[in-house]
PDB file of N, CA and C in Angstrom:
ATOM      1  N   UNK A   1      23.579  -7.245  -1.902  1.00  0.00           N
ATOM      2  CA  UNK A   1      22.676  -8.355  -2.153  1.00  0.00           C
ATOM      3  C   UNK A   1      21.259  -7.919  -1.791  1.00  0.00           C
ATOM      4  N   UNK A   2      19.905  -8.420  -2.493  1.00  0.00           N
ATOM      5  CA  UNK A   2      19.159  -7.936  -2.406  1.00  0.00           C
ATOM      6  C   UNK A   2      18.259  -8.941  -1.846  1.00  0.00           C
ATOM      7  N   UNK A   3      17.033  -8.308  -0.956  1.00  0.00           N
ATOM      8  CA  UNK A   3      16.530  -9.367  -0.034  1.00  0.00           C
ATOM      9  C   UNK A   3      14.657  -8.999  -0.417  1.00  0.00           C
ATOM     10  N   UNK A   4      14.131 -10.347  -0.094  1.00  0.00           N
ATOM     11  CA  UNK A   4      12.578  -9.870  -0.210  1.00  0.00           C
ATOM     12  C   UNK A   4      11.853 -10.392   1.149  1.00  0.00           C
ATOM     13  N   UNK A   5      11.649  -9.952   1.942  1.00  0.00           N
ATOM     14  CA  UNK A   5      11.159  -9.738   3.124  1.00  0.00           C
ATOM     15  C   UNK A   5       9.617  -9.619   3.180  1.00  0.00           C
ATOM     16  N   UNK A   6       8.853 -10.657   2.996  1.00  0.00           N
ATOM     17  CA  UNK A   6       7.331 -10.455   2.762  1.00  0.00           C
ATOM     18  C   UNK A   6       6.783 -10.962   4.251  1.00  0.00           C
ATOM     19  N   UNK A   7       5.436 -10.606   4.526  1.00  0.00           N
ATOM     20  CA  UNK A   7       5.256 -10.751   6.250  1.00  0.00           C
ATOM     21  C   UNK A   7       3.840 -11.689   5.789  1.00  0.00           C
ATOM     22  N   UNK A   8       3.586 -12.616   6.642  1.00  0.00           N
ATOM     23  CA  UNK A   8       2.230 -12.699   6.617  1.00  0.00           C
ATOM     24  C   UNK A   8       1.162 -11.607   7.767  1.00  0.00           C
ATOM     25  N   UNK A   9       0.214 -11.131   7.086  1.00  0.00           N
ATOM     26  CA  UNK A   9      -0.616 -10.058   7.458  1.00  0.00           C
ATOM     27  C   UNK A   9      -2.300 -10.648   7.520  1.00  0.00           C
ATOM     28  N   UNK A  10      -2.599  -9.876   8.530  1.00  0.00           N
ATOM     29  CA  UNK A  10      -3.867 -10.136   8.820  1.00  0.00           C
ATOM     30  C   UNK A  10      -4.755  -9.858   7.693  1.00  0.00           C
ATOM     31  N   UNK A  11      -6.058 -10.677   7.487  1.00  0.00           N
ATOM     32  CA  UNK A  11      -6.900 -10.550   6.496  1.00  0.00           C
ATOM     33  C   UNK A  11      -7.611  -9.635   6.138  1.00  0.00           C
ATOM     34  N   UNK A  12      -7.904  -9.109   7.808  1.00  0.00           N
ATOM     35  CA  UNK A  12      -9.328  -8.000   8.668  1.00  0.00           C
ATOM     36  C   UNK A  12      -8.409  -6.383   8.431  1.00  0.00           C
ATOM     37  N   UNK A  13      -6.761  -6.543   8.692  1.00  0.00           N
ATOM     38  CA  UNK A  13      -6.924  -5.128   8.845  1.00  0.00           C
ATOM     39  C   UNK A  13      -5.289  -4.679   8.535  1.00  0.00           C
ATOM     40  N   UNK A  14      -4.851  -6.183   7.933  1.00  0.00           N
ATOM     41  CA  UNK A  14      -3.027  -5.794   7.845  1.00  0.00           C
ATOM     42  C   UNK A  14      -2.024  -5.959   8.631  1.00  0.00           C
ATOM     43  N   UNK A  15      -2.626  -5.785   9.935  1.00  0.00           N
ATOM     44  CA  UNK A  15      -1.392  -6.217  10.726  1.00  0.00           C
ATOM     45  C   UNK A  15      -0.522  -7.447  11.051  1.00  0.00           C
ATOM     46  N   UNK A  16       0.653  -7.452  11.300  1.00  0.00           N
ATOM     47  CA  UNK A  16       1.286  -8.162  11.328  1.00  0.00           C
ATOM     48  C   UNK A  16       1.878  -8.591  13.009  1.00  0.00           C
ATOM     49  N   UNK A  17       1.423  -8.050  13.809  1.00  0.00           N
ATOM     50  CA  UNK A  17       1.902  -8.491  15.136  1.00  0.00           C
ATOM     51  C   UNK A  17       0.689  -9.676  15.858  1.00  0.00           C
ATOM     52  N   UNK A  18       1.203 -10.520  16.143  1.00  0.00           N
ATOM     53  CA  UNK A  18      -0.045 -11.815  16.347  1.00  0.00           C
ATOM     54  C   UNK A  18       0.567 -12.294  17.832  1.00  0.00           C
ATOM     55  N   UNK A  19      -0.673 -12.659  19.305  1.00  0.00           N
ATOM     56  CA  UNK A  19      -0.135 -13.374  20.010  1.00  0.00           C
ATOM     57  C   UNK A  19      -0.516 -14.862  19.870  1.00  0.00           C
ATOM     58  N   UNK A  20       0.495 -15.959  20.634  1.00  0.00           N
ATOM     59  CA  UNK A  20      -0.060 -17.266  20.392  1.00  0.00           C
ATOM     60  C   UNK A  20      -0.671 -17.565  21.550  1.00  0.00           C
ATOM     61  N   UNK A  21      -2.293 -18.507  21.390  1.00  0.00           N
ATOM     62  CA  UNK A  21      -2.910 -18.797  22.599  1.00  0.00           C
ATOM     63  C   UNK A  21      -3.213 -20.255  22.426  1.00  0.00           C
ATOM     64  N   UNK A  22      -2.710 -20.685  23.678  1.00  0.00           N
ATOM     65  CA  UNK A  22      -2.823 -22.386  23.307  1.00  0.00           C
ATOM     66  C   UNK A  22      -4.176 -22.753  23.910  1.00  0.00           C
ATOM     67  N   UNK A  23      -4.787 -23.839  23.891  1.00  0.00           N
ATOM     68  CA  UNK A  23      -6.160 -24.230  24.161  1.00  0.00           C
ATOM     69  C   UNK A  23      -6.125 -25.689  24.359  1.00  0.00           C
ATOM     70  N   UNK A  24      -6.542 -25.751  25.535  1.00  0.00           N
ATOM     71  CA  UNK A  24      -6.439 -27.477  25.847  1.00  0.00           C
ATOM     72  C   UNK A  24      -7.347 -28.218  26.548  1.00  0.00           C
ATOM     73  N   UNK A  25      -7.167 -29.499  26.623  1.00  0.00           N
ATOM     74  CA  UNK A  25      -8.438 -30.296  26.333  1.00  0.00           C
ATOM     75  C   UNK A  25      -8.151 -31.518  26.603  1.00  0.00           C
ATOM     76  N   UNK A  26      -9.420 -32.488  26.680  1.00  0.00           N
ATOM     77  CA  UNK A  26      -9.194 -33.681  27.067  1.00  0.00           C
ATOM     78  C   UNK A  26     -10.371 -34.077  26.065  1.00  0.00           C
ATOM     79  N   UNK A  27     -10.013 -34.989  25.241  1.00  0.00           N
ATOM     80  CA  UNK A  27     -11.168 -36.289  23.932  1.00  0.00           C
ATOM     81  C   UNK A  27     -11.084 -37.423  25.207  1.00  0.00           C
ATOM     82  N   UNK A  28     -12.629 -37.146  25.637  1.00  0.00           N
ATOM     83  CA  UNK A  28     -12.793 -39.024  25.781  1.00  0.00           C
ATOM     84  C   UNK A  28     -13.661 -39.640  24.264  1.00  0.00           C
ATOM     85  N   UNK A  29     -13.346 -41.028  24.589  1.00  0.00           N
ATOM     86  CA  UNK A  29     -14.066 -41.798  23.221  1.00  0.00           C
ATOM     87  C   UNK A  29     -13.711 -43.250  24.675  1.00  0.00           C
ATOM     88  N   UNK A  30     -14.870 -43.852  23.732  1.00  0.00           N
ATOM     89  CA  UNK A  30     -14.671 -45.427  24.536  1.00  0.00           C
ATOM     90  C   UNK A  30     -14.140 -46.230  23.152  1.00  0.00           C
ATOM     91  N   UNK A  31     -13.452 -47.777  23.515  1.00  0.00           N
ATOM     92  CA  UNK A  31     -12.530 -48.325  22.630  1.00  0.00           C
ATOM     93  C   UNK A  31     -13.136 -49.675  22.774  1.00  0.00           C
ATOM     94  N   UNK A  32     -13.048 -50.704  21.747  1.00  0.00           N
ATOM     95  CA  UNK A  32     -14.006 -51.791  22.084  1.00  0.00           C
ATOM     96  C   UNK A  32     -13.830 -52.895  22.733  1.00  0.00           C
ATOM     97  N   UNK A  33     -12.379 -53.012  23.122  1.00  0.00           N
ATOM     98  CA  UNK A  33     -11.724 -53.775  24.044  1.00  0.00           C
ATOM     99  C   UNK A  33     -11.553 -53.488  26.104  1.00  0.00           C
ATOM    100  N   UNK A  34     -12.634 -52.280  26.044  1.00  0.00           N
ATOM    101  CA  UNK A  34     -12.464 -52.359  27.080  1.00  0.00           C
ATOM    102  C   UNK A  34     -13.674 -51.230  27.695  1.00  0.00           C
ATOM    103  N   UNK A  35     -14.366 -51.436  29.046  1.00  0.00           N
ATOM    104  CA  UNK A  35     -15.645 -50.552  29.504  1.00  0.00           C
ATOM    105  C   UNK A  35     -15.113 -49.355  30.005  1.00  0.00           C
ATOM    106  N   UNK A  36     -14.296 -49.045  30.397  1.00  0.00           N
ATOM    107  CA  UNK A  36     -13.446 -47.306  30.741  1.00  0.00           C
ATOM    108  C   UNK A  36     -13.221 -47.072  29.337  1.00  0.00           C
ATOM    109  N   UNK A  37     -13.185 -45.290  29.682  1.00  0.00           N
ATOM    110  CA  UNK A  37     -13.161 -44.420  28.365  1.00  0.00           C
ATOM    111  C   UNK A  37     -11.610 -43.898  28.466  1.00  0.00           C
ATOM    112  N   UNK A  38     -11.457 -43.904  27.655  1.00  0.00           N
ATOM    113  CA  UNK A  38      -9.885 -43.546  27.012  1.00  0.00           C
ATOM    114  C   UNK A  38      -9.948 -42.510  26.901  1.00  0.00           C
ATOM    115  N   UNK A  39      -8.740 -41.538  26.983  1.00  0.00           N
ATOM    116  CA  UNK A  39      -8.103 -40.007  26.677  1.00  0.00           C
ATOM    117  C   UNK A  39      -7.461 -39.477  26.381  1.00  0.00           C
ATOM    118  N   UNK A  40      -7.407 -38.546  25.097  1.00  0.00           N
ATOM    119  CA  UNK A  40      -6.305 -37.765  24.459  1.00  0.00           C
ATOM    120  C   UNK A  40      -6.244 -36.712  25.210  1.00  0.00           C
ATOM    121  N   UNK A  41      -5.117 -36.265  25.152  1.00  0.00           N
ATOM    122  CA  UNK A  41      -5.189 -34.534  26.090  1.00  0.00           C
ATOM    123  C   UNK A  41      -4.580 -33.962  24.289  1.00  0.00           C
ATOM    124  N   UNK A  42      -5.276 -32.761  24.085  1.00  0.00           N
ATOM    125  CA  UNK A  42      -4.929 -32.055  22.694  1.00  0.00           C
ATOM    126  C   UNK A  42      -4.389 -30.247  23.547  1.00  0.00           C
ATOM    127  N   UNK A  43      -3.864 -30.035  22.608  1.00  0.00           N
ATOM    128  CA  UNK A  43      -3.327 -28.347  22.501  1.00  0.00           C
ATOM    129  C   UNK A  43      -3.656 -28.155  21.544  1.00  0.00           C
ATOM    130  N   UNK A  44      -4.586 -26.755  21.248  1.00  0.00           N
ATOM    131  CA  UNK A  44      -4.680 -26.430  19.940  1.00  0.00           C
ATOM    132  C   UNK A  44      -4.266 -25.259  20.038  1.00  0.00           C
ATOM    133  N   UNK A  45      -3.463 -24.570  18.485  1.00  0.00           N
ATOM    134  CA  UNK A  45      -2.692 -23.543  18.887  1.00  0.00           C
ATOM    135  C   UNK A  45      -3.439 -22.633  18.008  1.00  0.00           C
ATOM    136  N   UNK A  46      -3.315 -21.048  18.674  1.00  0.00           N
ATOM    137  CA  UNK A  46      -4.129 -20.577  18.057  1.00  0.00           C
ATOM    138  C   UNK A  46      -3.686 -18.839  17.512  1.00  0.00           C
ATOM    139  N   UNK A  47      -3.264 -18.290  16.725  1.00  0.00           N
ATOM    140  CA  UNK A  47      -2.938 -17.193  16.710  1.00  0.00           C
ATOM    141  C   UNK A  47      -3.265 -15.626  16.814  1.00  0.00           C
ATOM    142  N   UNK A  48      -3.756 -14.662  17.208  1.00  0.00           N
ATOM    143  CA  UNK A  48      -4.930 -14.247  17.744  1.00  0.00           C
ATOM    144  C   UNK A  48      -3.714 -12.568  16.829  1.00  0.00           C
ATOM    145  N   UNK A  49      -4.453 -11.694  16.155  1.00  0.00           N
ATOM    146  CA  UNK A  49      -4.314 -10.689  15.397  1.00  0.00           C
ATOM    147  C   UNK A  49      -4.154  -9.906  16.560  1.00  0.00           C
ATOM    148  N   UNK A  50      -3.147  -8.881  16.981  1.00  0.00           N
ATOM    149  CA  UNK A  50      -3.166  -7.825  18.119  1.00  0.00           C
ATOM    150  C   UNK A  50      -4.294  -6.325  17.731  1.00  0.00           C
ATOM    151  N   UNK A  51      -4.219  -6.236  16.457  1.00  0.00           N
ATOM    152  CA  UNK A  51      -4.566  -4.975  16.195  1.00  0.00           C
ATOM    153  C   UNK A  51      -6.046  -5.167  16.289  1.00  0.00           C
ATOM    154  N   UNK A  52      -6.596  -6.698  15.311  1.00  0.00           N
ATOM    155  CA  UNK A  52      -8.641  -6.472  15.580  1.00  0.00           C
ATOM    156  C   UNK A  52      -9.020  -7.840  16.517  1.00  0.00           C
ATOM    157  N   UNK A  53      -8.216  -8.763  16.477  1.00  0.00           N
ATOM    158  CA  UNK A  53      -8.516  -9.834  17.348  1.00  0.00           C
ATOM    159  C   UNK A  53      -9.057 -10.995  16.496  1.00  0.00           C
ATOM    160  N   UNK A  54      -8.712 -11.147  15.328  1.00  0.00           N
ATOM    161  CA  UNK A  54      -8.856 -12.038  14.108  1.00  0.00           C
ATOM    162  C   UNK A  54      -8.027 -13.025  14.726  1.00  0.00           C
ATOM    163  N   UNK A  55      -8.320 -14.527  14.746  1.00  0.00           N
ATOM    164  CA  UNK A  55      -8.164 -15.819  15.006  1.00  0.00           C
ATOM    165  C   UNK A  55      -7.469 -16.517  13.979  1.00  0.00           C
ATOM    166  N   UNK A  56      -6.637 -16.949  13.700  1.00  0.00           N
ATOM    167  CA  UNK A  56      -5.420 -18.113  12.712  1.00  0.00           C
ATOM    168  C   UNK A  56      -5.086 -19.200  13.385  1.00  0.00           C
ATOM    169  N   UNK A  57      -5.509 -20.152  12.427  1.00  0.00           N
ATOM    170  CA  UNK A  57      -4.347 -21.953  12.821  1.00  0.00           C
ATOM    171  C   UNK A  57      -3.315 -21.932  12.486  1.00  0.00           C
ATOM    172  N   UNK A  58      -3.021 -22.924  12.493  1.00  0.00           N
ATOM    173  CA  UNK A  58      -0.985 -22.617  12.374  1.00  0.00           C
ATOM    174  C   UNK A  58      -1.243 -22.865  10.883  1.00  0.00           C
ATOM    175  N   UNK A  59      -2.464 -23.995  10.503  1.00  0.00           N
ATOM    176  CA  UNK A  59      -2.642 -24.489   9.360  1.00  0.00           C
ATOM    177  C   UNK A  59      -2.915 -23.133   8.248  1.00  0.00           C
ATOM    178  N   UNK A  60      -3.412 -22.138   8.849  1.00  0.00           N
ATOM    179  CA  UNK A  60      -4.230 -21.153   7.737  1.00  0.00           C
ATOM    180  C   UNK A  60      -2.980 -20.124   7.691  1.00  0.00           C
ATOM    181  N   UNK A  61      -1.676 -19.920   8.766  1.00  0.00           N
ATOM    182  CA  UNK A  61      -0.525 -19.098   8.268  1.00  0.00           C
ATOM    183  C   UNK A  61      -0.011 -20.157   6.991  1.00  0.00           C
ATOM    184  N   UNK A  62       0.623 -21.500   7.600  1.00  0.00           N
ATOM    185  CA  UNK A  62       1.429 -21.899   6.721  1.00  0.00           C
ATOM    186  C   UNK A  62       0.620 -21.800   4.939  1.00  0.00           C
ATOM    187  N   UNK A  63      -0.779 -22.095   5.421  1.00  0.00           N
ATOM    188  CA  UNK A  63      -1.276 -22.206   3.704  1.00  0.00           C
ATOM    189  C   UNK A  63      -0.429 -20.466   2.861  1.00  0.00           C
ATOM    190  N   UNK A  64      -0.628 -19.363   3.537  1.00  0.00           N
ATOM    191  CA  UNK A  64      -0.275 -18.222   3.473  1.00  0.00           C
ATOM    192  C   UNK A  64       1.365 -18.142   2.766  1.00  0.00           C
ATOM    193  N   UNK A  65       1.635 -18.273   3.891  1.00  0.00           N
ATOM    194  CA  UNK A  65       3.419 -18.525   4.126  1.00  0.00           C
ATOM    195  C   UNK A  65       3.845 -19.625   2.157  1.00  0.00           C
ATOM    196  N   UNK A  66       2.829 -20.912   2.164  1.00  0.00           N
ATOM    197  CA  UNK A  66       3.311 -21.226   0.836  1.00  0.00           C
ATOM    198  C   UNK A  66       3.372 -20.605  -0.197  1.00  0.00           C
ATOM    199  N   UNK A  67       2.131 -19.849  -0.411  1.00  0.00           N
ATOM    200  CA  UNK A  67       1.597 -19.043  -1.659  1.00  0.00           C
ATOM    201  C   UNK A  67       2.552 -18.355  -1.739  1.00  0.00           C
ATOM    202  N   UNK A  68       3.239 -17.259  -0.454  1.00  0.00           N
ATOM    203  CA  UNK A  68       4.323 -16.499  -1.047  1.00  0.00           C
ATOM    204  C   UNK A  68       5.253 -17.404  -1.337  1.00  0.00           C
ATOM    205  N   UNK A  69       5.913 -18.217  -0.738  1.00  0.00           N
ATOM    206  CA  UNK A  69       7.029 -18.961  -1.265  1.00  0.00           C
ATOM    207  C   UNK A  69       6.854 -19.251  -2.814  1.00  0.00           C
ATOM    208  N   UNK A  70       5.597 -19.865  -3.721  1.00  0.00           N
ATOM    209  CA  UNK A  70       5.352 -20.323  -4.930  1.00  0.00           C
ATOM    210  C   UNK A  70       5.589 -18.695  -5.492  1.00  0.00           C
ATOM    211  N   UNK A  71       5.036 -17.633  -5.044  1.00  0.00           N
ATOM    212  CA  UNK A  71       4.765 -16.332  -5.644  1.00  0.00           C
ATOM    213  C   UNK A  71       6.604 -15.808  -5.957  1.00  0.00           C
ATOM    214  N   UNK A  72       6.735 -16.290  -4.894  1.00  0.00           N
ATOM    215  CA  UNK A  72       8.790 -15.826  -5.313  1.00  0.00           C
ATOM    216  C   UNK A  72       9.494 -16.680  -5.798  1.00  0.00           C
ATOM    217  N   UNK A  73       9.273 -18.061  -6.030  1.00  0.00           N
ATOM    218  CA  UNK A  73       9.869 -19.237  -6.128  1.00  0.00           C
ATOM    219  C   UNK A  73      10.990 -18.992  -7.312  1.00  0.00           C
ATOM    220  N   UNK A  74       9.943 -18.096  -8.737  1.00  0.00           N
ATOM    221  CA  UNK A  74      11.497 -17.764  -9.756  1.00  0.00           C
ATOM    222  C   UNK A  74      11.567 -16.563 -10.003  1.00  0.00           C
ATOM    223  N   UNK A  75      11.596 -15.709  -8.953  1.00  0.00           N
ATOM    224  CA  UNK A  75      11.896 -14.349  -8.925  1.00  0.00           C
ATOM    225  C   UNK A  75      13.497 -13.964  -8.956  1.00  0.00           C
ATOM    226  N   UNK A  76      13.857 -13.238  -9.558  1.00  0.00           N
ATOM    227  CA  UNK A  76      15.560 -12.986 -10.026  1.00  0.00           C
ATOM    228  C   UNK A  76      15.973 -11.727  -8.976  1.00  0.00           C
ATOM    229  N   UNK A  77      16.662 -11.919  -8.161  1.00  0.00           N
ATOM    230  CA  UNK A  77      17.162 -10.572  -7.594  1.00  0.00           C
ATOM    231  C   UNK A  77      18.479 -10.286  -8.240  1.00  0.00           C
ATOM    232  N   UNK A  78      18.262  -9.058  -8.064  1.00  0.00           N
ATOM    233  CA  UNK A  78      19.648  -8.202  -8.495  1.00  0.00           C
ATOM    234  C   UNK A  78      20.598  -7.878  -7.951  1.00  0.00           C
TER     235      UNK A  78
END
């Protein structure tokens, strides 16, 4: 059986080994029902290229990750 094994790869230089770095945070905003400010705590995740240090969202692999899926979608293996 035959398999297609495609990687997502860095833009800058090809590589394919990435670490994940999370980033976190606190949103104040005030709300109109009340004089204290309210707070989200966020994680933003961030994927960081090992080989040049090129930066990815999870959002800018998956856009990646689709294109190949559409690119193989009616590909016939043998």
């Amino acid at each position: 059986m035959d398999v297609i094994n495609e990687f997502f790869e860095c833009k800058e230089c090809g590589g394919r080994d990435f670490h994940r770095n999370y980033h976190f945070s606190l949103r104040f905003h005030s709300v109109n029902f009340s004089d204290s400010l309210v707070y989200d705590r966020l994680v933003d995740e961030v994927y960081q290229c090992n080989n040049c240090k090129t930066k990815y969202s999870i959002e800018e692999i998956n856009e990646v990750l689709e294109a190949i899926k559409a690119k193989h979608k009616n590909t016939a293996l043998e």
